[in-house]
PDB file of N, CA and C in Angstrom:
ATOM      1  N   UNK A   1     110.142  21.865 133.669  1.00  0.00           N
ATOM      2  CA  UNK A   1     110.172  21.884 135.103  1.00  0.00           C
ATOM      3  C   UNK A   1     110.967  20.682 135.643  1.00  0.00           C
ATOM      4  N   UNK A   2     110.677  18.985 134.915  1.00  0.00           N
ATOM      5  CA  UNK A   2     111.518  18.454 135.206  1.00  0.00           C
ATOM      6  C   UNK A   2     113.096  18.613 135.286  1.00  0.00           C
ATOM      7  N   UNK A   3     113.213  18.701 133.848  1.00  0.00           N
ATOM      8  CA  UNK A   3     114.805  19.287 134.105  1.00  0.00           C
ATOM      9  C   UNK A   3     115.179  20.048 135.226  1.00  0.00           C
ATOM     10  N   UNK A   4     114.733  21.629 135.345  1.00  0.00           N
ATOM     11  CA  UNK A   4     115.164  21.928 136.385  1.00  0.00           C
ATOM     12  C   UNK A   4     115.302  21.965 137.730  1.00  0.00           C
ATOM     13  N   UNK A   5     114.405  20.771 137.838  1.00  0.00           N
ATOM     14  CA  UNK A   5     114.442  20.132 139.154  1.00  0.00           C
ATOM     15  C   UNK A   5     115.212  19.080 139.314  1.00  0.00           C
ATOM     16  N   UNK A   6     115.548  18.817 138.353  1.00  0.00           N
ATOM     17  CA  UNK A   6     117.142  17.668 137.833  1.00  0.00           C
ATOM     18  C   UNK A   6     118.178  18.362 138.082  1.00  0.00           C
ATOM     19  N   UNK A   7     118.357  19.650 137.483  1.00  0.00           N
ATOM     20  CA  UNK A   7     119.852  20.115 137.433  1.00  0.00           C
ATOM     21  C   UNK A   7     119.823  20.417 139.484  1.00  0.00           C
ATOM     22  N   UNK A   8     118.671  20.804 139.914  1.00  0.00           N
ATOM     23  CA  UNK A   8     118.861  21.557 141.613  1.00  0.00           C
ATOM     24  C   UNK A   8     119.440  20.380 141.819  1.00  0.00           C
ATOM     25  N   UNK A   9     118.343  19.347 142.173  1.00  0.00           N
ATOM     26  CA  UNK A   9     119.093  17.987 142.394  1.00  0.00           C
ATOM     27  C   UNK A   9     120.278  17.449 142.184  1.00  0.00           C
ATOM     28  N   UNK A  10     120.917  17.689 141.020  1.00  0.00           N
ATOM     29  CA  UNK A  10     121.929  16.964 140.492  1.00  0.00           C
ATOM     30  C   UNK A  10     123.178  18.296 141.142  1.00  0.00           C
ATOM     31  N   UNK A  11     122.909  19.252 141.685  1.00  0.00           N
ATOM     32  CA  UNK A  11     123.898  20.339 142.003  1.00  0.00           C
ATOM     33  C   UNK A  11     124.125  19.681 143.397  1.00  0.00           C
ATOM     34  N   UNK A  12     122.985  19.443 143.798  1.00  0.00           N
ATOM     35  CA  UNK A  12     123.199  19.208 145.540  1.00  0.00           C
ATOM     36  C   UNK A  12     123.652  18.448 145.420  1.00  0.00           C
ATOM     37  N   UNK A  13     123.608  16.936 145.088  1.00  0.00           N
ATOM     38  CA  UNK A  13     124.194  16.047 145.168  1.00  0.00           C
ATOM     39  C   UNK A  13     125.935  15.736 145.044  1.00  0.00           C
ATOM     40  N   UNK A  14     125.811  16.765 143.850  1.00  0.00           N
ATOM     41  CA  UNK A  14     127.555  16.809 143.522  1.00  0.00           C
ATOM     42  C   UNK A  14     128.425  17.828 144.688  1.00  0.00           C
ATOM     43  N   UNK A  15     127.688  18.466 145.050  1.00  0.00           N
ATOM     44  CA  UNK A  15     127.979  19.260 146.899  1.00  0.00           C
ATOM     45  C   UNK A  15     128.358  17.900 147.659  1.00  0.00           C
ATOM     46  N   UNK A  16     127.629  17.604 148.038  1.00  0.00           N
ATOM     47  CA  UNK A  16     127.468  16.683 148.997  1.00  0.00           C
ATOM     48  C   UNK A  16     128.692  15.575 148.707  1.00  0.00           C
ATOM     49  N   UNK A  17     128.854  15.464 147.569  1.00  0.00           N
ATOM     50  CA  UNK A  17     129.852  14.066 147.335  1.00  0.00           C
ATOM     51  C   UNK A  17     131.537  13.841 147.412  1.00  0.00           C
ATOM     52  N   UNK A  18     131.866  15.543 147.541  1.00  0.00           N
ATOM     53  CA  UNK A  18     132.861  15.363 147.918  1.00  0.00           C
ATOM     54  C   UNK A  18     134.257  14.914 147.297  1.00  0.00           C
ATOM     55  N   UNK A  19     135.229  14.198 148.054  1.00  0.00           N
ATOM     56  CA  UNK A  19     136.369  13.461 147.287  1.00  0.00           C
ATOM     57  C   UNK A  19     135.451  12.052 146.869  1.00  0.00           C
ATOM     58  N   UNK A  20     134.161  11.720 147.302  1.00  0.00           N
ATOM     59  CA  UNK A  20     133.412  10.570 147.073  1.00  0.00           C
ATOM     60  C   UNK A  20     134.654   9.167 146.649  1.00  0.00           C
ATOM     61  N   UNK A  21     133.880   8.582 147.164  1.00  0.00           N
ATOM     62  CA  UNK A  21     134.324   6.748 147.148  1.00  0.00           C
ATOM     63  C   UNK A  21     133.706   6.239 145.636  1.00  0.00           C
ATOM     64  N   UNK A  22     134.095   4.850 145.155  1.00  0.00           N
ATOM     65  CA  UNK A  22     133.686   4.199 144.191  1.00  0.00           C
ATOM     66  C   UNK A  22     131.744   4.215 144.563  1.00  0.00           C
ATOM     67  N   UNK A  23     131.841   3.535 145.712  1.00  0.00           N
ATOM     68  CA  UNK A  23     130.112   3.066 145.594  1.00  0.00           C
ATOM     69  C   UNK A  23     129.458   4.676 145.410  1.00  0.00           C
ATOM     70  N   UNK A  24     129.697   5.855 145.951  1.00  0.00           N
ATOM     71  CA  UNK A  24     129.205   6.880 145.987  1.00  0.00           C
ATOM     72  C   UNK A  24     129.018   7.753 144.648  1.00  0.00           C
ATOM     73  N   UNK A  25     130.186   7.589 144.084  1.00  0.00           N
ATOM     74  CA  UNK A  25     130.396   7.989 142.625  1.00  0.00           C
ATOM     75  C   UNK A  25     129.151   7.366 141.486  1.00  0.00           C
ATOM     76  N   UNK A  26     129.356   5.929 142.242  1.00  0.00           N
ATOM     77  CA  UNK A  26     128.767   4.620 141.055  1.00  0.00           C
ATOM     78  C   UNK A  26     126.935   5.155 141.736  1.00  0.00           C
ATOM     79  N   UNK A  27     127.016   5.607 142.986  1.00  0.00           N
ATOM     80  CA  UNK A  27     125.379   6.008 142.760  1.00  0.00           C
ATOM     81  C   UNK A  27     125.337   7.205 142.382  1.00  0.00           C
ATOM     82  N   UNK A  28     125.810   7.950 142.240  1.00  0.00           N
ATOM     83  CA  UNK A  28     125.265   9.504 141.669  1.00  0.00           C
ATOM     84  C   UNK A  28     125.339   8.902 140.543  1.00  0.00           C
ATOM     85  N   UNK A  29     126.159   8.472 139.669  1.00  0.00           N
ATOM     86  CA  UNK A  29     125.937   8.625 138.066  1.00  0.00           C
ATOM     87  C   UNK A  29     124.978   7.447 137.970  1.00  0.00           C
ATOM     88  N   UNK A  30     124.381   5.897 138.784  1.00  0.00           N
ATOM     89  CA  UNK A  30     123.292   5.950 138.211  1.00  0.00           C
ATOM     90  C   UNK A  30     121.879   6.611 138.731  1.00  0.00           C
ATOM     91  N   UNK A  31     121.900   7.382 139.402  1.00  0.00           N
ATOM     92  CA  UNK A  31     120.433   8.191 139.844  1.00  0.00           C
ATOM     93  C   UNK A  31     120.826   8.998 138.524  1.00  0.00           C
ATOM     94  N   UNK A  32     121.675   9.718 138.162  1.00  0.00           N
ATOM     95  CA  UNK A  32     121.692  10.770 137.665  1.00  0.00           C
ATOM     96  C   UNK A  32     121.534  10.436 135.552  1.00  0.00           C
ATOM     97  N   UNK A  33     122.192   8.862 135.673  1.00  0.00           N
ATOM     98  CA  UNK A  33     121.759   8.347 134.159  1.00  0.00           C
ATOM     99  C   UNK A  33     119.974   8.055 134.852  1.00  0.00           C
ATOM    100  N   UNK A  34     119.678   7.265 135.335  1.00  0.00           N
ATOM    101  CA  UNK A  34     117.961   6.939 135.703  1.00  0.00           C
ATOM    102  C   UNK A  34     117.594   8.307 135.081  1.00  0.00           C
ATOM    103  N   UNK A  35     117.498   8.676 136.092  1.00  0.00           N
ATOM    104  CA  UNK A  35     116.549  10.330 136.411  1.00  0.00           C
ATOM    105  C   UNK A  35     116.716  11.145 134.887  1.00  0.00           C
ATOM    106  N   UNK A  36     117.658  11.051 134.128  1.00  0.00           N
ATOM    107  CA  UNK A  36     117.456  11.851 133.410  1.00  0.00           C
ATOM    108  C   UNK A  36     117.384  10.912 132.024  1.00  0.00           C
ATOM    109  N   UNK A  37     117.138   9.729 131.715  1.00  0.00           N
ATOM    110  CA  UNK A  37     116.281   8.889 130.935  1.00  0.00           C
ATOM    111  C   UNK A  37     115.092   9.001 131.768  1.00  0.00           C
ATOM    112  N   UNK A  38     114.405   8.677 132.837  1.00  0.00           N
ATOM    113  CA  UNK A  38     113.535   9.165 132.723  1.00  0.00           C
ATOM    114  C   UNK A  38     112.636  10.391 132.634  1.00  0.00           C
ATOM    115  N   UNK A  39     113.168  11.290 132.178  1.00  0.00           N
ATOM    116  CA  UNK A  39     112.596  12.562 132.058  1.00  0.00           C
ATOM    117  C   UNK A  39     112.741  12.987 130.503  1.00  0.00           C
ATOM    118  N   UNK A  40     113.768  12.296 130.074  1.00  0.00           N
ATOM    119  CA  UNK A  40     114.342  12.728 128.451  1.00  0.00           C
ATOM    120  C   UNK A  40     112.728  12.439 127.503  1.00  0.00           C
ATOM    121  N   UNK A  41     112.647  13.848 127.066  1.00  0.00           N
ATOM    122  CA  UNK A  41     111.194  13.736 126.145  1.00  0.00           C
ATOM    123  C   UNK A  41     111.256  12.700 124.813  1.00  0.00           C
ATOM    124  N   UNK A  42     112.046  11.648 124.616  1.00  0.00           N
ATOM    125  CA  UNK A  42     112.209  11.182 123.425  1.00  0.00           C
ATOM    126  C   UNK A  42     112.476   9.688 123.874  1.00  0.00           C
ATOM    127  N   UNK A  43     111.213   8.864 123.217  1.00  0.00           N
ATOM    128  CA  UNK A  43     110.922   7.636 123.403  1.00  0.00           C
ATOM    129  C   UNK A  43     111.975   6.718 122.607  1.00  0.00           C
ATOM    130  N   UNK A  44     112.608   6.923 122.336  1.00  0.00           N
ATOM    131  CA  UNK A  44     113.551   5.797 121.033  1.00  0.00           C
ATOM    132  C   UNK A  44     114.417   5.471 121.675  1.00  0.00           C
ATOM    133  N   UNK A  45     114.954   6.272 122.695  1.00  0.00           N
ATOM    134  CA  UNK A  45     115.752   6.032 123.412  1.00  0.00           C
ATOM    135  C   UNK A  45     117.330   5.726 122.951  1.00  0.00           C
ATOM    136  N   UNK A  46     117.849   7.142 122.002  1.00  0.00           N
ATOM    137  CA  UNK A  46     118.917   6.968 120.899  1.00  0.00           C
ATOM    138  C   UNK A  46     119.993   7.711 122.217  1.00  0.00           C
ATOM    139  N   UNK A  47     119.596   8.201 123.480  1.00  0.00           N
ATOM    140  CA  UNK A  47     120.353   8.204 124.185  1.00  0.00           C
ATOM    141  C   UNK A  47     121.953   9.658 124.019  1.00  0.00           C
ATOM    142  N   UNK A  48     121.661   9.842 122.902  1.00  0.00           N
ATOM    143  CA  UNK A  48     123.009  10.829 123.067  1.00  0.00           C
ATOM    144  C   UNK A  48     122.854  12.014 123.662  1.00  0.00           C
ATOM    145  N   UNK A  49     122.105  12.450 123.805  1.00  0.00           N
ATOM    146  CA  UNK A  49     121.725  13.661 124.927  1.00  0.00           C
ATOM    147  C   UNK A  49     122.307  12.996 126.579  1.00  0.00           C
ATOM    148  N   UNK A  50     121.726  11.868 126.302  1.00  0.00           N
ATOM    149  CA  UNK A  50     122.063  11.401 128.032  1.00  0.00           C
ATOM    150  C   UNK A  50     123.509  10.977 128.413  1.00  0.00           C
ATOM    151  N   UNK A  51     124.461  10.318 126.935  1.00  0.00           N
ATOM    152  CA  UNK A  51     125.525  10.283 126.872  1.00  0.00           C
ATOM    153  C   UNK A  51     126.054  11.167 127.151  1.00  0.00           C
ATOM    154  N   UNK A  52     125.925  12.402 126.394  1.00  0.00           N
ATOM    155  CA  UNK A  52     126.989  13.775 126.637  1.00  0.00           C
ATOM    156  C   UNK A  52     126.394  14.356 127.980  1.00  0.00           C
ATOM    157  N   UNK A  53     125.563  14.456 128.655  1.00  0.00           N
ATOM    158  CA  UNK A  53     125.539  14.690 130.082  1.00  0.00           C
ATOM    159  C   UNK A  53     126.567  13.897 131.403  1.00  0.00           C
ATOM    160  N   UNK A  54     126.131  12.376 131.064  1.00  0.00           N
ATOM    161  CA  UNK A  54     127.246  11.762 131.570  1.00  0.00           C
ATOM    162  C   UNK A  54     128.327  11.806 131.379  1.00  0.00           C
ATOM    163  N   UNK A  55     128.884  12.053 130.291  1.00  0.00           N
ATOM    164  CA  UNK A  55     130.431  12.397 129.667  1.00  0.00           C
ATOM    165  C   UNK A  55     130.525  13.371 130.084  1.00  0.00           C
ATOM    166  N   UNK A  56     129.754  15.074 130.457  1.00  0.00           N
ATOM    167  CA  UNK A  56     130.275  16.246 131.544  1.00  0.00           C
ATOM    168  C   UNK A  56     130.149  15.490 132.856  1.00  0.00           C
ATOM    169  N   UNK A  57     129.246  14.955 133.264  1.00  0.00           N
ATOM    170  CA  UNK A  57     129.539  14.806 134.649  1.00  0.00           C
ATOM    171  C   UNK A  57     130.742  13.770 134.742  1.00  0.00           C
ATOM    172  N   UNK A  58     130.580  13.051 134.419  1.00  0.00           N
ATOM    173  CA  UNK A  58     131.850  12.391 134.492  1.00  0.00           C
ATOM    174  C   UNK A  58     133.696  13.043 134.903  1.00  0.00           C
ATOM    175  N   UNK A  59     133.539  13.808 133.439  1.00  0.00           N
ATOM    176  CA  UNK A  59     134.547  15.231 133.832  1.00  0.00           C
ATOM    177  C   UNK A  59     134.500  15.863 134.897  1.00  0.00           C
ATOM    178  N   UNK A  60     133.291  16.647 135.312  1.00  0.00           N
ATOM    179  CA  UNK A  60     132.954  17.065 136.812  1.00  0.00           C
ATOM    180  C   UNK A  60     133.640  16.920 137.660  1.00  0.00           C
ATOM    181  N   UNK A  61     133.118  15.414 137.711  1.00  0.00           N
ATOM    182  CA  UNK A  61     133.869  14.649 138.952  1.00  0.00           C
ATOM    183  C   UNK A  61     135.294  14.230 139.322  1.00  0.00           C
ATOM    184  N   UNK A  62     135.582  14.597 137.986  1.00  0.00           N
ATOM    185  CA  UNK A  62     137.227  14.141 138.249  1.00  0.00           C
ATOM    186  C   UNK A  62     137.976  12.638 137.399  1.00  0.00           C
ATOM    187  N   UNK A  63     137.036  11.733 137.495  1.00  0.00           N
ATOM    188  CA  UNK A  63     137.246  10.992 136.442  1.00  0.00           C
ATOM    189  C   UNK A  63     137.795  10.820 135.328  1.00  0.00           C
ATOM    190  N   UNK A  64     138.780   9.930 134.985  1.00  0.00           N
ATOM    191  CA  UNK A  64     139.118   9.763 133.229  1.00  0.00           C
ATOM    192  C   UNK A  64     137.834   9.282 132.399  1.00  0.00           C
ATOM    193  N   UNK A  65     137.936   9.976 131.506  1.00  0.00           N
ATOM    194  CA  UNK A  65     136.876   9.310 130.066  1.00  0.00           C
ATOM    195  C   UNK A  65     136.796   7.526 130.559  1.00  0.00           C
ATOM    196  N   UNK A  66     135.604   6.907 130.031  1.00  0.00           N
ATOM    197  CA  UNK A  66     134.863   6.213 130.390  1.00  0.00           C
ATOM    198  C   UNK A  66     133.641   5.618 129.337  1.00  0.00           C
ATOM    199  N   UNK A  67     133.412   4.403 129.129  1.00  0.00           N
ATOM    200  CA  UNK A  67     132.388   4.594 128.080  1.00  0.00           C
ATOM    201  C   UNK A  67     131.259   4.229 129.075  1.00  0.00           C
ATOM    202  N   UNK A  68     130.125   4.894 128.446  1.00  0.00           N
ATOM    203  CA  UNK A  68     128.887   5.670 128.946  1.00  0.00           C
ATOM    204  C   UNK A  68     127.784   4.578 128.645  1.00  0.00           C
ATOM    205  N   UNK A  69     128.159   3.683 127.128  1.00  0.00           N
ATOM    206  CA  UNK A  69     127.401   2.511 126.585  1.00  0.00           C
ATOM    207  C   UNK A  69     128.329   1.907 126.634  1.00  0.00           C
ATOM    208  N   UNK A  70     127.617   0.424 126.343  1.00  0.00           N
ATOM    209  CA  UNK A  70     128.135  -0.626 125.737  1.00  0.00           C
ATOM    210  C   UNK A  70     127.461  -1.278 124.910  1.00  0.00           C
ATOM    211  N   UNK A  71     128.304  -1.070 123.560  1.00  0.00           N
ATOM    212  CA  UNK A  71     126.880  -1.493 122.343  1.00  0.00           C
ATOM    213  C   UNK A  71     126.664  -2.725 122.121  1.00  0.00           C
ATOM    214  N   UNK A  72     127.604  -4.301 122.809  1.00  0.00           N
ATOM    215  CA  UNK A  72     126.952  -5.117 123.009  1.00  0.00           C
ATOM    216  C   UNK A  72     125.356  -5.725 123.540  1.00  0.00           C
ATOM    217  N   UNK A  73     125.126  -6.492 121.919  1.00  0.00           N
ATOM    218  CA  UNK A  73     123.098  -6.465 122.720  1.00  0.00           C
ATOM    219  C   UNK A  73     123.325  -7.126 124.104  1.00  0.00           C
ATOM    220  N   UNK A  74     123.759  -7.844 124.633  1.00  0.00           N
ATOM    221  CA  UNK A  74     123.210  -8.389 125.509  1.00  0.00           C
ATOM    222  C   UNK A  74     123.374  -7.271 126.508  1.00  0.00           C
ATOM    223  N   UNK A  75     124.541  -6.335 126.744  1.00  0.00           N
ATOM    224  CA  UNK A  75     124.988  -5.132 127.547  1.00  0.00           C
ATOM    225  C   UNK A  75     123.713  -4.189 127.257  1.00  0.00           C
ATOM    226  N   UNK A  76     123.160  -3.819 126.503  1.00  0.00           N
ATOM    227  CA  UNK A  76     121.664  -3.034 125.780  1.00  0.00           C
ATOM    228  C   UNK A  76     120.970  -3.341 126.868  1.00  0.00           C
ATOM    229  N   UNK A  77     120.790  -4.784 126.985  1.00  0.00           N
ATOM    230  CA  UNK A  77     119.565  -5.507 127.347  1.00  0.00           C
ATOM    231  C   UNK A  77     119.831  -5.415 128.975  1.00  0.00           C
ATOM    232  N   UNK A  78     120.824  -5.203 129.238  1.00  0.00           N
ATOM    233  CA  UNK A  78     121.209  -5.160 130.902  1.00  0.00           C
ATOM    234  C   UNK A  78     120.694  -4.186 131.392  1.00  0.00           C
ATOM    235  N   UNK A  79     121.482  -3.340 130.761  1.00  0.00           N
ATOM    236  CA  UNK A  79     120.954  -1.849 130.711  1.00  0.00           C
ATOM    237  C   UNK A  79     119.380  -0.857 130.907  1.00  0.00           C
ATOM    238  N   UNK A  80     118.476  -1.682 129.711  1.00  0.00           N
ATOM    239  CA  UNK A  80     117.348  -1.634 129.457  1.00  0.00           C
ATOM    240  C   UNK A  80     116.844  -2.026 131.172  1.00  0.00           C
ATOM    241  N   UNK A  81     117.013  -3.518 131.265  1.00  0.00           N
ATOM    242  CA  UNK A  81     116.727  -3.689 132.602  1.00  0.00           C
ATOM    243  C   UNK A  81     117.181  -3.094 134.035  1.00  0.00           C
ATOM    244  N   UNK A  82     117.980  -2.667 134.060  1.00  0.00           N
ATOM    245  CA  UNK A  82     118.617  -2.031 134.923  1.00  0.00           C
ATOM    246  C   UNK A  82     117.550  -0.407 134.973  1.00  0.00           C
ATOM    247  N   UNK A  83     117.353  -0.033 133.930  1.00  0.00           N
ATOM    248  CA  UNK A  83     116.724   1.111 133.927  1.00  0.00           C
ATOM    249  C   UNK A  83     115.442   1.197 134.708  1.00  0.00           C
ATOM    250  N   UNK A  84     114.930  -0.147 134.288  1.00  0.00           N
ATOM    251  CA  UNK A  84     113.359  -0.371 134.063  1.00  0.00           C
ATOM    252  C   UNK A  84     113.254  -0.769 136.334  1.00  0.00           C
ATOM    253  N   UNK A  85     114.538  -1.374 136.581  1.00  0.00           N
ATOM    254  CA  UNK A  85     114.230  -1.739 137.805  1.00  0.00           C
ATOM    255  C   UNK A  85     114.687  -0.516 138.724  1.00  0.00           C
ATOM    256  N   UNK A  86     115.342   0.686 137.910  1.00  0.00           N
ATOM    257  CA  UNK A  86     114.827   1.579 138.839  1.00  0.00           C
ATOM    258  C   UNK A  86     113.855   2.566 139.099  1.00  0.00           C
ATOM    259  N   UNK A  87     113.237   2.525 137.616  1.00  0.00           N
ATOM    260  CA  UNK A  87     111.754   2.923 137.668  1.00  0.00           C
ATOM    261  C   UNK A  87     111.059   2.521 138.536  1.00  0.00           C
ATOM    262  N   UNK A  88     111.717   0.687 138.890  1.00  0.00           N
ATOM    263  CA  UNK A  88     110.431   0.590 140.237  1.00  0.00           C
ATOM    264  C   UNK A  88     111.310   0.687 141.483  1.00  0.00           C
ATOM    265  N   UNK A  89     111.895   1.735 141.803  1.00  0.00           N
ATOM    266  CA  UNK A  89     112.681   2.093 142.813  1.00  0.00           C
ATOM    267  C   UNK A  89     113.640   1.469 143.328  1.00  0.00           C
ATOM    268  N   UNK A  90     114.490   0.435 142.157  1.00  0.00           N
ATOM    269  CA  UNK A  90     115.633  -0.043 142.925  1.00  0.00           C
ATOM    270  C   UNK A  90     116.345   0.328 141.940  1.00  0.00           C
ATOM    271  N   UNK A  91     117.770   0.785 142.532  1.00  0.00           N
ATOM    272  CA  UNK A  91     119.191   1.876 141.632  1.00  0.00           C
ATOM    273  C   UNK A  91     119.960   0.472 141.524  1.00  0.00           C
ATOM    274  N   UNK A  92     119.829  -0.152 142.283  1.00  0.00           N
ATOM    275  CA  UNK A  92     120.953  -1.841 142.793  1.00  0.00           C
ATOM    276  C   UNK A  92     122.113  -2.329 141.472  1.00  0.00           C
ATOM    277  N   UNK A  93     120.771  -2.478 140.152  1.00  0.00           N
ATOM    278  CA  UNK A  93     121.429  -3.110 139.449  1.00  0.00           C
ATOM    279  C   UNK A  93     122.155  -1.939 137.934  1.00  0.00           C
ATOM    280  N   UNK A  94     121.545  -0.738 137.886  1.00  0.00           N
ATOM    281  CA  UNK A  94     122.015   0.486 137.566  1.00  0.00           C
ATOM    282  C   UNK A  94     123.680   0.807 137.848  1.00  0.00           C
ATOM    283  N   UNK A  95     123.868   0.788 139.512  1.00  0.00           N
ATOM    284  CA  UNK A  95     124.583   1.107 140.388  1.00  0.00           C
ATOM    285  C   UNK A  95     125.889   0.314 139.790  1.00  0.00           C
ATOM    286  N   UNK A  96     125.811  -1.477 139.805  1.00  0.00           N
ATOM    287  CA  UNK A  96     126.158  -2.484 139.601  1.00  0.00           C
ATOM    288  C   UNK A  96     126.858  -2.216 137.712  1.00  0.00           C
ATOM    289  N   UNK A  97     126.291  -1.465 137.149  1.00  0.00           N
ATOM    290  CA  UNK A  97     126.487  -1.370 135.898  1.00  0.00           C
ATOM    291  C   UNK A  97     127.437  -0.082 135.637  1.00  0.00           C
ATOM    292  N   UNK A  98     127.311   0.970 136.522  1.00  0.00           N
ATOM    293  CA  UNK A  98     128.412   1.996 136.454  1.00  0.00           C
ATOM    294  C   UNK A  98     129.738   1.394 137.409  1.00  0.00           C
ATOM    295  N   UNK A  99     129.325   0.652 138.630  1.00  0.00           N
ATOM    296  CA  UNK A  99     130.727   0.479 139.283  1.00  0.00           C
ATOM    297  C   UNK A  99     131.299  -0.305 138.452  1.00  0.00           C
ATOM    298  N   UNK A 100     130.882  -1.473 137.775  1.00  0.00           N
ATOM    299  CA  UNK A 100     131.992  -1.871 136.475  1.00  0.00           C
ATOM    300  C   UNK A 100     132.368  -0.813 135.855  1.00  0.00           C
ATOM    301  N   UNK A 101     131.762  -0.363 135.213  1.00  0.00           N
ATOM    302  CA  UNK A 101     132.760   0.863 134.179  1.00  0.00           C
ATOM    303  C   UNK A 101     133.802   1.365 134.696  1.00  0.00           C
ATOM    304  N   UNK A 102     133.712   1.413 135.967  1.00  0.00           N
ATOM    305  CA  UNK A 102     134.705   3.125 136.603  1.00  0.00           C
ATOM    306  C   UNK A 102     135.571   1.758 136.716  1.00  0.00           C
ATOM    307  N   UNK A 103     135.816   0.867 137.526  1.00  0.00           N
ATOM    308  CA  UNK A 103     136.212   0.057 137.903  1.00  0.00           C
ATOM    309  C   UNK A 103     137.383  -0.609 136.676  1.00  0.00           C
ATOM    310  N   UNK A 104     136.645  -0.760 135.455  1.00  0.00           N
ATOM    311  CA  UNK A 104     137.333  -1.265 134.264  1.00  0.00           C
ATOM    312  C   UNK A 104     138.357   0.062 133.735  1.00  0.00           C
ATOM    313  N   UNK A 105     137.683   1.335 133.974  1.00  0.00           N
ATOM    314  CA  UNK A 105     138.458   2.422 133.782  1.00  0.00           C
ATOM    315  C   UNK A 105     139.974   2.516 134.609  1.00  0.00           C
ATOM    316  N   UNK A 106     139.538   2.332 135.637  1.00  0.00           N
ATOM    317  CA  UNK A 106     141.036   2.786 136.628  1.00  0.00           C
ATOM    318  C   UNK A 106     141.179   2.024 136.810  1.00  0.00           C
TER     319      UNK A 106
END
């Protein structure tokens, strides 16, 4: 049920976004990495399910390829946190972690 209340969500949103801007882009993909780590049934958190989702949406959107991780620990550890602070409802530093990417991309 989660999922498919992910994918409605994640349809509208990509409606709504349009030719989208950097900050707009950089929040859909992190609500859309959040939301679907938090729902992913698998605690280890090996992440490639959530990779290759982001790697289609990414495409989706129009975007060039992009890396999705960064297997530097300390980048892990950003990450980790970044996740964890939007569990408690802030995207801020999530957000902050995809607009670098796109940013380093183009």
């Amino acid at each position: 049920m989660l999922v498919r209340l992910f994918c409605d969500d994640l349809a509208e949103r990509l409606r709504h976004l349009g030719a989208g801007t950097l900050g707009g882009i950089a929040d859909l993909l992190a609500w859309a990495d959040w939301r679907f780590q938090w729902i992913h049934p698998f605690m280890d958190f090996n992440w490639r399910i959530g990779r290759i989702l982001l790697v289609a949406l990414i495409h989706r959107i129009g975007l060039p390829p992009l890396d999705t991780v960064q297997p530097a620990p300390d980048a892990r550890r950003q990450y980790l946190h970044a996740l964890q602070a939007a569990d408690d409802g802030n995207l801020g530093p999530l957000k902050d972690i995809w607009t670098h990417r796109i940013a380093e991309t183009l």
